[in-house]
PDB file of N, CA and C in Angstrom:
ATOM      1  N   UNK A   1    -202.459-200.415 119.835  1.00  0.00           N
ATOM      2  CA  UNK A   1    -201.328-200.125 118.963  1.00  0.00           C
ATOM      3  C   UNK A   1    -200.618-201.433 118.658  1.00  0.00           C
ATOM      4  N   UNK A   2    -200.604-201.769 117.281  1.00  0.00           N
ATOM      5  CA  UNK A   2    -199.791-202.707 117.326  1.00  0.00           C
ATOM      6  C   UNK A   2    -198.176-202.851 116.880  1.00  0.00           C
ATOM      7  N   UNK A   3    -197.128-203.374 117.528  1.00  0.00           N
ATOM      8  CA  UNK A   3    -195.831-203.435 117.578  1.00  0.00           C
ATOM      9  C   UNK A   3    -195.318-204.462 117.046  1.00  0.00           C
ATOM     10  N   UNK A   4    -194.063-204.708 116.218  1.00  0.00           N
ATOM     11  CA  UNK A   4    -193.002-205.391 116.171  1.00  0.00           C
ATOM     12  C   UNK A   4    -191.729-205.134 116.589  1.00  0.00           C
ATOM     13  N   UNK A   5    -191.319-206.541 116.421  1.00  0.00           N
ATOM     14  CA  UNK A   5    -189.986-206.165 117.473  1.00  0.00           C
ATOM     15  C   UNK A   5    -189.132-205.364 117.179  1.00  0.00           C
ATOM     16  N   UNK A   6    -189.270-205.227 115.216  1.00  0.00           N
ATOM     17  CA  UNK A   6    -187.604-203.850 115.075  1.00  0.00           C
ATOM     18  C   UNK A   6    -188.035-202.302 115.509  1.00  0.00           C
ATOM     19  N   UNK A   7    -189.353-202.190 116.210  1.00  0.00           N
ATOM     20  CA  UNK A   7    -189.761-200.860 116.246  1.00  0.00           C
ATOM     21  C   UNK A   7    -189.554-200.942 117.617  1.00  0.00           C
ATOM     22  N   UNK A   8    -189.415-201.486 118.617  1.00  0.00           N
ATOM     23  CA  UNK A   8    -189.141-201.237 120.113  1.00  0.00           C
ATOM     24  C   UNK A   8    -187.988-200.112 120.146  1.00  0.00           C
ATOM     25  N   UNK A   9    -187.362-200.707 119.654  1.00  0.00           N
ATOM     26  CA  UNK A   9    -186.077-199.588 119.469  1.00  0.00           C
ATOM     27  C   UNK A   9    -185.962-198.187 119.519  1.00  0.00           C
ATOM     28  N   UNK A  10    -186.892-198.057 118.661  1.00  0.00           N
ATOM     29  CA  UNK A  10    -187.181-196.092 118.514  1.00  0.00           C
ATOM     30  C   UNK A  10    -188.490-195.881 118.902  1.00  0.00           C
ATOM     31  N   UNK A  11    -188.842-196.804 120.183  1.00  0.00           N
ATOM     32  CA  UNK A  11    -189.558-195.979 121.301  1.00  0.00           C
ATOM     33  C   UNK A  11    -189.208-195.302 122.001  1.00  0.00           C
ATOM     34  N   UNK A  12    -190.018-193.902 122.790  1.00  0.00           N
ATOM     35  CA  UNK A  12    -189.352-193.535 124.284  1.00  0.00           C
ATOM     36  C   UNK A  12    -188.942-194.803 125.193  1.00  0.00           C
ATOM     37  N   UNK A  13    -188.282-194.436 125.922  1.00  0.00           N
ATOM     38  CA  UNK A  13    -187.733-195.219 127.212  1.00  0.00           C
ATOM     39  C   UNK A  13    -189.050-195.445 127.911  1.00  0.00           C
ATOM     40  N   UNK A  14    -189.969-194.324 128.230  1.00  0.00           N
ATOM     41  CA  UNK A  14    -191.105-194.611 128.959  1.00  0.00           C
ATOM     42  C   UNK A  14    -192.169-195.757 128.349  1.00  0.00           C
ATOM     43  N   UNK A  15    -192.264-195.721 126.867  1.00  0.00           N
ATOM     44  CA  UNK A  15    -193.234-196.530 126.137  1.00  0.00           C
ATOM     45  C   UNK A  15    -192.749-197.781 125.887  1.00  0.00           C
ATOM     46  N   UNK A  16    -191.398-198.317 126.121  1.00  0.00           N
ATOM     47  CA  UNK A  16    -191.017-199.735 125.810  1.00  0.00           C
ATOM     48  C   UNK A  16    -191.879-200.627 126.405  1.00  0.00           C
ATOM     49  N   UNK A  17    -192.269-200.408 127.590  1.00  0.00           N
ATOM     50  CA  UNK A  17    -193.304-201.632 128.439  1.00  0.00           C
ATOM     51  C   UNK A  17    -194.215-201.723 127.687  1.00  0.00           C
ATOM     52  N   UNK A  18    -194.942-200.900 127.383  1.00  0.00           N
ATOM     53  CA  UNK A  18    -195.949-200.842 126.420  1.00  0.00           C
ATOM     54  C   UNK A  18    -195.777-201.686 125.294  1.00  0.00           C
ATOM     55  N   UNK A  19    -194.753-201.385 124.682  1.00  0.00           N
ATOM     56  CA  UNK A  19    -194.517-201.911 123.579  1.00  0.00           C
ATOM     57  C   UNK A  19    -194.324-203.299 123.843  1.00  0.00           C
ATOM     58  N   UNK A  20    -193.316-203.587 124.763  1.00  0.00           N
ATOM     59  CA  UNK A  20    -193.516-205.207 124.694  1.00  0.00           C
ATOM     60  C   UNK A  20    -194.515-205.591 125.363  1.00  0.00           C
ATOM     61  N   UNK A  21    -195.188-205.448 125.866  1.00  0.00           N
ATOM     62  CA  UNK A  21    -196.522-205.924 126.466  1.00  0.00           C
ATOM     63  C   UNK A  21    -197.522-206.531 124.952  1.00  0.00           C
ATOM     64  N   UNK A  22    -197.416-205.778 124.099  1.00  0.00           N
ATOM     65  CA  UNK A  22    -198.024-205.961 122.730  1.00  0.00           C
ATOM     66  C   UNK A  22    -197.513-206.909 122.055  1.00  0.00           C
ATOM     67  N   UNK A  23    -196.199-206.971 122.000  1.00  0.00           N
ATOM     68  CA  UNK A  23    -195.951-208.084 121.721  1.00  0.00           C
ATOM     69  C   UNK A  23    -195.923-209.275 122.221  1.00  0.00           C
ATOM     70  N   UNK A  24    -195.736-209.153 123.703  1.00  0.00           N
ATOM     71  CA  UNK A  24    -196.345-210.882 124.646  1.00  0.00           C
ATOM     72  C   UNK A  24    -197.606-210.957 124.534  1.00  0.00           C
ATOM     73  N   UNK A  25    -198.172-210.327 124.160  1.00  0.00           N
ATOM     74  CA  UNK A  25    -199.685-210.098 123.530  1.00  0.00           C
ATOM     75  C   UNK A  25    -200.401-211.483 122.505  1.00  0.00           C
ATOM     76  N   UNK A  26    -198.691-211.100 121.442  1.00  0.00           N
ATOM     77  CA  UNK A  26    -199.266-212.127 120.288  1.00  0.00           C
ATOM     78  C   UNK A  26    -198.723-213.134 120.286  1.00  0.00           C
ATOM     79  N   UNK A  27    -197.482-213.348 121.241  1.00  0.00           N
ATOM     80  CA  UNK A  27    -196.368-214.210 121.331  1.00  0.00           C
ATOM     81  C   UNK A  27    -197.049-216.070 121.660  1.00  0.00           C
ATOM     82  N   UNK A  28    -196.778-216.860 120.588  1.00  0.00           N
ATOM     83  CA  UNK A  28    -197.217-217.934 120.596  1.00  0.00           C
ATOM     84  C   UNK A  28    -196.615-218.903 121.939  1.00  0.00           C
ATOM     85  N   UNK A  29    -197.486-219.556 122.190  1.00  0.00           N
ATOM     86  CA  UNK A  29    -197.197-220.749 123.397  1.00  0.00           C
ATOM     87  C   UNK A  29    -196.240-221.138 123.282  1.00  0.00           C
ATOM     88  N   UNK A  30    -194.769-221.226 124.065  1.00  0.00           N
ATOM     89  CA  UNK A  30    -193.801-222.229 123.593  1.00  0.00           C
ATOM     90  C   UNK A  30    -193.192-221.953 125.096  1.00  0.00           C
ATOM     91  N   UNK A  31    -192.435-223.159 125.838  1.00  0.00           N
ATOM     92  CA  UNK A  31    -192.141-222.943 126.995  1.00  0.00           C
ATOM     93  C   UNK A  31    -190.528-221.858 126.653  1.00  0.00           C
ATOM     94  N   UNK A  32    -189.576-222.013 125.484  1.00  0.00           N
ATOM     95  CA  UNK A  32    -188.789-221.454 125.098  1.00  0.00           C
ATOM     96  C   UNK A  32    -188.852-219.547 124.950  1.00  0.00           C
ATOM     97  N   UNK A  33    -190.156-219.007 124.369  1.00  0.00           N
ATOM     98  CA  UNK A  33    -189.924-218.561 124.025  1.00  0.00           C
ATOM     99  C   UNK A  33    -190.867-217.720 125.633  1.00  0.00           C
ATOM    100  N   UNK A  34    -190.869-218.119 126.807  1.00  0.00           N
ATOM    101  CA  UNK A  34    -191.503-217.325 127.776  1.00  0.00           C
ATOM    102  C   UNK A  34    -189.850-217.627 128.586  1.00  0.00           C
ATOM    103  N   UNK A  35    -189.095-218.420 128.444  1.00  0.00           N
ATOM    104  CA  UNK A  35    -187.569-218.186 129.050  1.00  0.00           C
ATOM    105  C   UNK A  35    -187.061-216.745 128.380  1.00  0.00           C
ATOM    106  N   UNK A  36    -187.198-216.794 127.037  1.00  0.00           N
ATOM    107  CA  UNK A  36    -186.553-215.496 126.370  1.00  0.00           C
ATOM    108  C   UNK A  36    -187.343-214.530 126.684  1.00  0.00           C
ATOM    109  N   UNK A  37    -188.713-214.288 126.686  1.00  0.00           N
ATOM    110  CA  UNK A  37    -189.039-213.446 127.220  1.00  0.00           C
ATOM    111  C   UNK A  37    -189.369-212.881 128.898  1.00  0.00           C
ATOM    112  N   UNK A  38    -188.360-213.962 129.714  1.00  0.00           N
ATOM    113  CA  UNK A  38    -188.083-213.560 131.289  1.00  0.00           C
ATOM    114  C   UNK A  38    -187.119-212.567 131.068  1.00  0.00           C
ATOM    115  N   UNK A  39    -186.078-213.167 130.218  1.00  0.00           N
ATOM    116  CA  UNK A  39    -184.951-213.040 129.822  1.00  0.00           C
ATOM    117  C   UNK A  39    -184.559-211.550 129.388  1.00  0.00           C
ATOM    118  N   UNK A  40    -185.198-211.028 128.711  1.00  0.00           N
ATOM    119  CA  UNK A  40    -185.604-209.558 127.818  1.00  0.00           C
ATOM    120  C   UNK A  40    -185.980-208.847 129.081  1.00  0.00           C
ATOM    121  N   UNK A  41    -186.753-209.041 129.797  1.00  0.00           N
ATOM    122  CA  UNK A  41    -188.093-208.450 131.368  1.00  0.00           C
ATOM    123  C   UNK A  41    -186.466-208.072 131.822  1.00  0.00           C
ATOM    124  N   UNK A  42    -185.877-209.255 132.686  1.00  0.00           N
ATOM    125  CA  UNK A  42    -184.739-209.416 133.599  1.00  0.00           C
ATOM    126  C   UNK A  42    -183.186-208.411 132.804  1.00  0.00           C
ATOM    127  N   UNK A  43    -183.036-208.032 131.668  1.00  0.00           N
ATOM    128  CA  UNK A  43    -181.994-207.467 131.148  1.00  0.00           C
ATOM    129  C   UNK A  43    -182.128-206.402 130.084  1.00  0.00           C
ATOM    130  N   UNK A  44    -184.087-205.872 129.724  1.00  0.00           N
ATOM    131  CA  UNK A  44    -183.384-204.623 128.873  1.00  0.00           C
ATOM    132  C   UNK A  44    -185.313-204.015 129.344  1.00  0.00           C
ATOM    133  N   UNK A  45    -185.958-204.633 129.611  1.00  0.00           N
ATOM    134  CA  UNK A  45    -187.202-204.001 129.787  1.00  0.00           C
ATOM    135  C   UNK A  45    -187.701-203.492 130.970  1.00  0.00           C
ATOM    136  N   UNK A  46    -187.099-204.524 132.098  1.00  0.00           N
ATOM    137  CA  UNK A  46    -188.002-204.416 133.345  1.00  0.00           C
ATOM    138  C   UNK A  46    -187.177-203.127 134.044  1.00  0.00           C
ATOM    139  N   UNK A  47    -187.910-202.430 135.181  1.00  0.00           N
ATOM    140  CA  UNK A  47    -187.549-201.054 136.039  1.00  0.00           C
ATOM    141  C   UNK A  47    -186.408-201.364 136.415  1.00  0.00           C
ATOM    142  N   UNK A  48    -185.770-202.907 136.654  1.00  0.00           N
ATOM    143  CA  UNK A  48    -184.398-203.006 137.267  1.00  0.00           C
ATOM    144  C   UNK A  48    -183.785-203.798 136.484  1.00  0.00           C
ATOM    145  N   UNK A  49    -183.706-203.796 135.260  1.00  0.00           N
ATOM    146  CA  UNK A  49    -183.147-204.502 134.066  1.00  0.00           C
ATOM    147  C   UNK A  49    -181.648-203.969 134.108  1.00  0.00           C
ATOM    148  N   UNK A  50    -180.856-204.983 133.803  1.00  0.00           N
ATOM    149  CA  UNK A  50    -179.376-204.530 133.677  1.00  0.00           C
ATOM    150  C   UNK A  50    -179.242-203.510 132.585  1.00  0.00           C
ATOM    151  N   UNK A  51    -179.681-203.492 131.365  1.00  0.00           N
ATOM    152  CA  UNK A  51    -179.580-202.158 130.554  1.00  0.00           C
ATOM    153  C   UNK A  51    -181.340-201.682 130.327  1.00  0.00           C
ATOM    154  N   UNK A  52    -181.302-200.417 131.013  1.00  0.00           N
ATOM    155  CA  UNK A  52    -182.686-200.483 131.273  1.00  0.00           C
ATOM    156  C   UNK A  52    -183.114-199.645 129.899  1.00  0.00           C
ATOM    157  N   UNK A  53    -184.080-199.433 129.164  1.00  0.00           N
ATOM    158  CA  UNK A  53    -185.022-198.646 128.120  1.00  0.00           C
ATOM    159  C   UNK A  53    -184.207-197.652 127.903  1.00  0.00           C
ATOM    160  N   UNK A  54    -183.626-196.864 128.806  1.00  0.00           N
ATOM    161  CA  UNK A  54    -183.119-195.094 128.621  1.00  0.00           C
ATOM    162  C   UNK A  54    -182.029-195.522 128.347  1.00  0.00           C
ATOM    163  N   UNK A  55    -180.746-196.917 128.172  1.00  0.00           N
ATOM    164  CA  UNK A  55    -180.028-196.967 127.664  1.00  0.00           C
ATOM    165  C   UNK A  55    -179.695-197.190 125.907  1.00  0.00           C
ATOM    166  N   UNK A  56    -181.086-197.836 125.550  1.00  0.00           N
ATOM    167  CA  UNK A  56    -180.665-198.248 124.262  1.00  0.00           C
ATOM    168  C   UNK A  56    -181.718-197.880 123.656  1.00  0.00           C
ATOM    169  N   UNK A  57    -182.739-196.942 124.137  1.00  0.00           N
ATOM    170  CA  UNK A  57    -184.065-196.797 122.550  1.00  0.00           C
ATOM    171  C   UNK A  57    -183.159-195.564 122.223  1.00  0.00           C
ATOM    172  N   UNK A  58    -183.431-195.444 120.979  1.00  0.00           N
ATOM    173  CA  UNK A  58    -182.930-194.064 120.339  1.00  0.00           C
ATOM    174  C   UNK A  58    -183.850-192.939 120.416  1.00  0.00           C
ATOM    175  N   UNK A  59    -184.691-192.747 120.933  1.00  0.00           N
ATOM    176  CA  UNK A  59    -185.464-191.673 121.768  1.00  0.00           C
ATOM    177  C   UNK A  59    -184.615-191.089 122.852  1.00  0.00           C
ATOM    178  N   UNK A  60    -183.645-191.922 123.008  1.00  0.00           N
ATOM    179  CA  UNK A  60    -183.423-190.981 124.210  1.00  0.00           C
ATOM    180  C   UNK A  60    -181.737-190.965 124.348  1.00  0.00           C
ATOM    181  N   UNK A  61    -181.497-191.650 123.158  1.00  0.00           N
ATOM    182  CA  UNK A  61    -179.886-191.563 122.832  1.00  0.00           C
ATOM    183  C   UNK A  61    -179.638-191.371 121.509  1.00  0.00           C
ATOM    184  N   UNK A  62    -178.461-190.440 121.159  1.00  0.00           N
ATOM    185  CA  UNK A  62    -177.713-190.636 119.844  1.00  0.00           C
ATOM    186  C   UNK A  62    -177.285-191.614 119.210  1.00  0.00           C
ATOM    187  N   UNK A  63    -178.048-192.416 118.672  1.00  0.00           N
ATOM    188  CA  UNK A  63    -177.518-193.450 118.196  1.00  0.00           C
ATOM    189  C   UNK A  63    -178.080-193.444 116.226  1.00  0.00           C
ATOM    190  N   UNK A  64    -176.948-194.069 115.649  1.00  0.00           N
ATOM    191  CA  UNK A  64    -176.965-194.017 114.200  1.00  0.00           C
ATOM    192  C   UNK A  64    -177.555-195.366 113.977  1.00  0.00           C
ATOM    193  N   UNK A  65    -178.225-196.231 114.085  1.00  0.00           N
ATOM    194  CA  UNK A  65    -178.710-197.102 113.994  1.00  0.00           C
ATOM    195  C   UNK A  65    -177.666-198.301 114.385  1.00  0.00           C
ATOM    196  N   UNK A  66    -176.752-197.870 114.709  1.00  0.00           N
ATOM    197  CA  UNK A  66    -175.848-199.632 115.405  1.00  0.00           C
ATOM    198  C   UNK A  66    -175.231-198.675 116.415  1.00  0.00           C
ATOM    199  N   UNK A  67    -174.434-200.246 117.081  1.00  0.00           N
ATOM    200  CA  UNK A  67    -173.997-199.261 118.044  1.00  0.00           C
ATOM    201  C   UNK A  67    -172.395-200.000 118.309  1.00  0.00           C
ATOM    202  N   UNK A  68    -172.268-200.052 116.748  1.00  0.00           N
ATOM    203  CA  UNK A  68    -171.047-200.538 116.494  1.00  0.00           C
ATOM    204  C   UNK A  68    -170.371-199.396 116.191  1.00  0.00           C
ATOM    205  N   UNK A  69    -169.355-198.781 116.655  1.00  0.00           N
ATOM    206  CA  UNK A  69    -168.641-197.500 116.324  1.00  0.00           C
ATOM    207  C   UNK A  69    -167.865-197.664 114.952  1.00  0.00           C
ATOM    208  N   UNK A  70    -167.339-198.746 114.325  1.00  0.00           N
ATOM    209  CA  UNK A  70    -166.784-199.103 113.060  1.00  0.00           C
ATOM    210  C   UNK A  70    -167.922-198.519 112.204  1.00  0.00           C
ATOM    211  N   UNK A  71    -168.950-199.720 112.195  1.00  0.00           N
ATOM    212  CA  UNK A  71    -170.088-199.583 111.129  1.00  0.00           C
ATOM    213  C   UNK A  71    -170.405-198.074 110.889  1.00  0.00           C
ATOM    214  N   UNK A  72    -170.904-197.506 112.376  1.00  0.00           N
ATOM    215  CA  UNK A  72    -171.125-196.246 112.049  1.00  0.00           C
ATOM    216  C   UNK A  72    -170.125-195.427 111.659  1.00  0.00           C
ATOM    217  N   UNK A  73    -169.039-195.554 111.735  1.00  0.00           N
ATOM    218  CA  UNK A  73    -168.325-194.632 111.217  1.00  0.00           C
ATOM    219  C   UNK A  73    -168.052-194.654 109.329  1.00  0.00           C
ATOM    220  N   UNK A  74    -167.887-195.798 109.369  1.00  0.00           N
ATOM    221  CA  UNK A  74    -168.068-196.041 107.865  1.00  0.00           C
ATOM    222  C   UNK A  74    -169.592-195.660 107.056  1.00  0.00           C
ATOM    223  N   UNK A  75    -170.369-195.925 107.794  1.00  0.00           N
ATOM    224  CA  UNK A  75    -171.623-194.993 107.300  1.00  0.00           C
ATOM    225  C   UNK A  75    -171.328-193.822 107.035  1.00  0.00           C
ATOM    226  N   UNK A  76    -171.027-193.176 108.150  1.00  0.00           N
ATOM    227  CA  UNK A  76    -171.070-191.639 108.070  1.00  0.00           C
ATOM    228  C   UNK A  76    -169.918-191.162 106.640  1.00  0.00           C
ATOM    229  N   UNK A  77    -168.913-191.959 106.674  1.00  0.00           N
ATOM    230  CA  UNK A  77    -168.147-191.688 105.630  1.00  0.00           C
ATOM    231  C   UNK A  77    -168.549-192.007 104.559  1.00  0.00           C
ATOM    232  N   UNK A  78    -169.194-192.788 103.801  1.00  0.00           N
ATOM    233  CA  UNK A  78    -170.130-193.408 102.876  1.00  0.00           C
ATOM    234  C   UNK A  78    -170.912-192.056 102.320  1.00  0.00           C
ATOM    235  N   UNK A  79    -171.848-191.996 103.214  1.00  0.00           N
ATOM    236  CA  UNK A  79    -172.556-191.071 103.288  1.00  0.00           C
ATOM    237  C   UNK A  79    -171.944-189.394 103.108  1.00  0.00           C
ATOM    238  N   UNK A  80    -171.116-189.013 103.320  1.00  0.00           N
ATOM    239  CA  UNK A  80    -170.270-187.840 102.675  1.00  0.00           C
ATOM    240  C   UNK A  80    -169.218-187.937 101.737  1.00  0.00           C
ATOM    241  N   UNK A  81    -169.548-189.223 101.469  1.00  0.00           N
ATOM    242  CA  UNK A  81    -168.337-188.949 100.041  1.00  0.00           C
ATOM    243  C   UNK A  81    -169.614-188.884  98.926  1.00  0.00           C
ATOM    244  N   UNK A  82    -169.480-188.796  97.198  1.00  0.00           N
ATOM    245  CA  UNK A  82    -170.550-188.680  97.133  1.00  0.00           C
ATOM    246  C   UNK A  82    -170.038-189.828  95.645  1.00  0.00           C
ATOM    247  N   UNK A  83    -168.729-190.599  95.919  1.00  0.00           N
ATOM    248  CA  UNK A  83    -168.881-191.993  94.994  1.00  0.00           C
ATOM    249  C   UNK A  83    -167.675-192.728  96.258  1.00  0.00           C
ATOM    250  N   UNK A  84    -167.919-193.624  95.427  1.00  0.00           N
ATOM    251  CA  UNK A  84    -167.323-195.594  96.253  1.00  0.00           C
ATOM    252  C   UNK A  84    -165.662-194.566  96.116  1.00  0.00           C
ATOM    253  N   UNK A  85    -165.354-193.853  95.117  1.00  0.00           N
ATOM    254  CA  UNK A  85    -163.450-193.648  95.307  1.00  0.00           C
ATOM    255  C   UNK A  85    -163.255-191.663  94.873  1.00  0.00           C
ATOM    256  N   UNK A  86    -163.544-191.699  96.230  1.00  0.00           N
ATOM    257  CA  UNK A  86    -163.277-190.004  96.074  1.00  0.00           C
ATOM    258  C   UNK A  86    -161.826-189.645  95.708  1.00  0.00           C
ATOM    259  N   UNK A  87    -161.339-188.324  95.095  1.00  0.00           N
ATOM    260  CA  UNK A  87    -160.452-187.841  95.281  1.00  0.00           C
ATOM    261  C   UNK A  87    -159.533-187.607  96.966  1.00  0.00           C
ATOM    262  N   UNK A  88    -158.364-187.293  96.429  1.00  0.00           N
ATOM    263  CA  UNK A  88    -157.960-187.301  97.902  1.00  0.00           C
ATOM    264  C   UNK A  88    -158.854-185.321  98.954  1.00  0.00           C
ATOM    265  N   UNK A  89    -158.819-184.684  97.659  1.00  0.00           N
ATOM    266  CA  UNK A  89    -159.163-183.598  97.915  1.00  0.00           C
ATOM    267  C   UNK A  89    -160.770-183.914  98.967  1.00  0.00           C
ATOM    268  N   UNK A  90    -161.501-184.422  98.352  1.00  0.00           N
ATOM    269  CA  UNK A  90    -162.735-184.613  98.659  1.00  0.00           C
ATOM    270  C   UNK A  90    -162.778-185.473 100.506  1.00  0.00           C
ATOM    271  N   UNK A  91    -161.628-186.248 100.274  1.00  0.00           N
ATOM    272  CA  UNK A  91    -161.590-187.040 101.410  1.00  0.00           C
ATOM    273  C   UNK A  91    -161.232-186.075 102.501  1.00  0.00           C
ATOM    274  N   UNK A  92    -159.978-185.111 102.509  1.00  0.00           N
ATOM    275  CA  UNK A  92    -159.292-184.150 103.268  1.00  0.00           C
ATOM    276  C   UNK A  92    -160.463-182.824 103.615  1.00  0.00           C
ATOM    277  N   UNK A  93    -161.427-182.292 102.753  1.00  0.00           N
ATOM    278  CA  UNK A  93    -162.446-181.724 103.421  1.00  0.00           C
ATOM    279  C   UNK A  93    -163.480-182.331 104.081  1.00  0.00           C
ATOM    280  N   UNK A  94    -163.655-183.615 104.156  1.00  0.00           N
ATOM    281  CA  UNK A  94    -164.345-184.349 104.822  1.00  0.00           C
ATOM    282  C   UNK A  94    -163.804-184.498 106.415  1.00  0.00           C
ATOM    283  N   UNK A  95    -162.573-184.519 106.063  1.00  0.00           N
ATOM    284  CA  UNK A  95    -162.071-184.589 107.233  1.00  0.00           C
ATOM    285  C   UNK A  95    -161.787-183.360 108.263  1.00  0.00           C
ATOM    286  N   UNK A  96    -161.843-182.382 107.549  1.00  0.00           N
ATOM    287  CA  UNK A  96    -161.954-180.844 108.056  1.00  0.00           C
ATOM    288  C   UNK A  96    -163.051-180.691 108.434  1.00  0.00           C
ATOM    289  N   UNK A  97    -164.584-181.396 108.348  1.00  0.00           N
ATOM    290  CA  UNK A  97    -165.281-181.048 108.513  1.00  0.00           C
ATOM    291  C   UNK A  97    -165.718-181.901 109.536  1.00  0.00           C
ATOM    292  N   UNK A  98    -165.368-182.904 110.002  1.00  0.00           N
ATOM    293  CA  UNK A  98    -165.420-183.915 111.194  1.00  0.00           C
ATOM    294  C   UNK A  98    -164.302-182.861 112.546  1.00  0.00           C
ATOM    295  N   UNK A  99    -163.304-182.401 111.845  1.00  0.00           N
ATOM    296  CA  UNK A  99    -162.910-182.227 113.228  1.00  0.00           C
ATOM    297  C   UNK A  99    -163.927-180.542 113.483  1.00  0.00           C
ATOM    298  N   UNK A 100    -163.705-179.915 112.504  1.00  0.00           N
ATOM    299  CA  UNK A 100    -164.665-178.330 113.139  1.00  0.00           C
ATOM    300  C   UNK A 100    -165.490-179.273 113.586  1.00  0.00           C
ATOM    301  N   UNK A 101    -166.881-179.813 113.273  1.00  0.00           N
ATOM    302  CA  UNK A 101    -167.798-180.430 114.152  1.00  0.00           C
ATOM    303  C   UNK A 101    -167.349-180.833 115.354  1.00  0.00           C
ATOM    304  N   UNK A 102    -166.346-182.039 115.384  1.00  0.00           N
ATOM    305  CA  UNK A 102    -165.795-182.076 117.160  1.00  0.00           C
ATOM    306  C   UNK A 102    -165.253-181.120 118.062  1.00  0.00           C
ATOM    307  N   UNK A 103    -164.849-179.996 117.296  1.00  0.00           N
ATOM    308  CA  UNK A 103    -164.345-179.237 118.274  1.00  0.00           C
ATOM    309  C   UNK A 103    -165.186-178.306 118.637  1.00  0.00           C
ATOM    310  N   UNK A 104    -166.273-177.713 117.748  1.00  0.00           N
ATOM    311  CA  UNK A 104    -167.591-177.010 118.431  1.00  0.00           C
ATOM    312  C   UNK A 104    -168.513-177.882 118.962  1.00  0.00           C
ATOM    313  N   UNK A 105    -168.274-179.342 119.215  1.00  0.00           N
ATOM    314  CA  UNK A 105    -169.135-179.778 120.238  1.00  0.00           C
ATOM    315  C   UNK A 105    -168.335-180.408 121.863  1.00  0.00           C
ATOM    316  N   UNK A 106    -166.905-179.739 121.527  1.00  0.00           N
ATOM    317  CA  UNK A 106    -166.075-180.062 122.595  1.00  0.00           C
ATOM    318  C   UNK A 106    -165.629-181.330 122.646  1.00  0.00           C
ATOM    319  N   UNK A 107    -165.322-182.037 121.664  1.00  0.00           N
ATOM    320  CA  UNK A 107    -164.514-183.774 121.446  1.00  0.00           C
ATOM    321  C   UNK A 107    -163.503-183.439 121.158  1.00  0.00           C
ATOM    322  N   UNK A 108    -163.395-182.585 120.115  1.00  0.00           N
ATOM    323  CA  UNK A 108    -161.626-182.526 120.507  1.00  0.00           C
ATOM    324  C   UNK A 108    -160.795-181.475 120.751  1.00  0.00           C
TER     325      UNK A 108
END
């Protein structure tokens, strides 16, 4: 199977090794770039990595593609308005419809 690096991401947690294994696979000689890849092992890949696989692939978390809570939120609003300058009307059921959603999933 072959991998790049923006697809690690939306692996399972279980298949990330895999995945980077494929990529140290093709990874060219450079004494730099086997520091960065200790580096990656020691903090998001390896079994005792400070943020291990089940924290950050989106297989196994809700995540909107960042995990910037701004960005995403402005996405999501983007994304339900349906131009760049809604009415206020349009904005206020948008917003009715964020909180029913939080409150049938127990946020607020």
């Amino acid at each position: 199977m072959s991998i790049s690096s923006r697809t690690v991401v939306y692996l399972d947690h279980e298949e990330v090794g895999n995945g980077f294994m494929d990529l140290v696979a093709i990874q060219p000689e450079d004494a730099r770039l086997e520091l960065f890849r200790f580096y990656l092992v020691e903090n998001y890949v390896g079994l005792e990595a400070l943020y291990p696989p089940h924290v950050w692939t989106s297989a196994s978390a809700d995540l909107w593609l960042t995990t910037n809570a701004y960005k995403s939120f402005h996405s999501k609003l983007n994304d339900a308005c349906p131009t760049s300058h809604p009415n206020i009307e349009v904005f206020k059921n948008h917003k009715t419809k964020c909180r029913l959603r939080a409150s049938s999933q127990g946020i607020a």
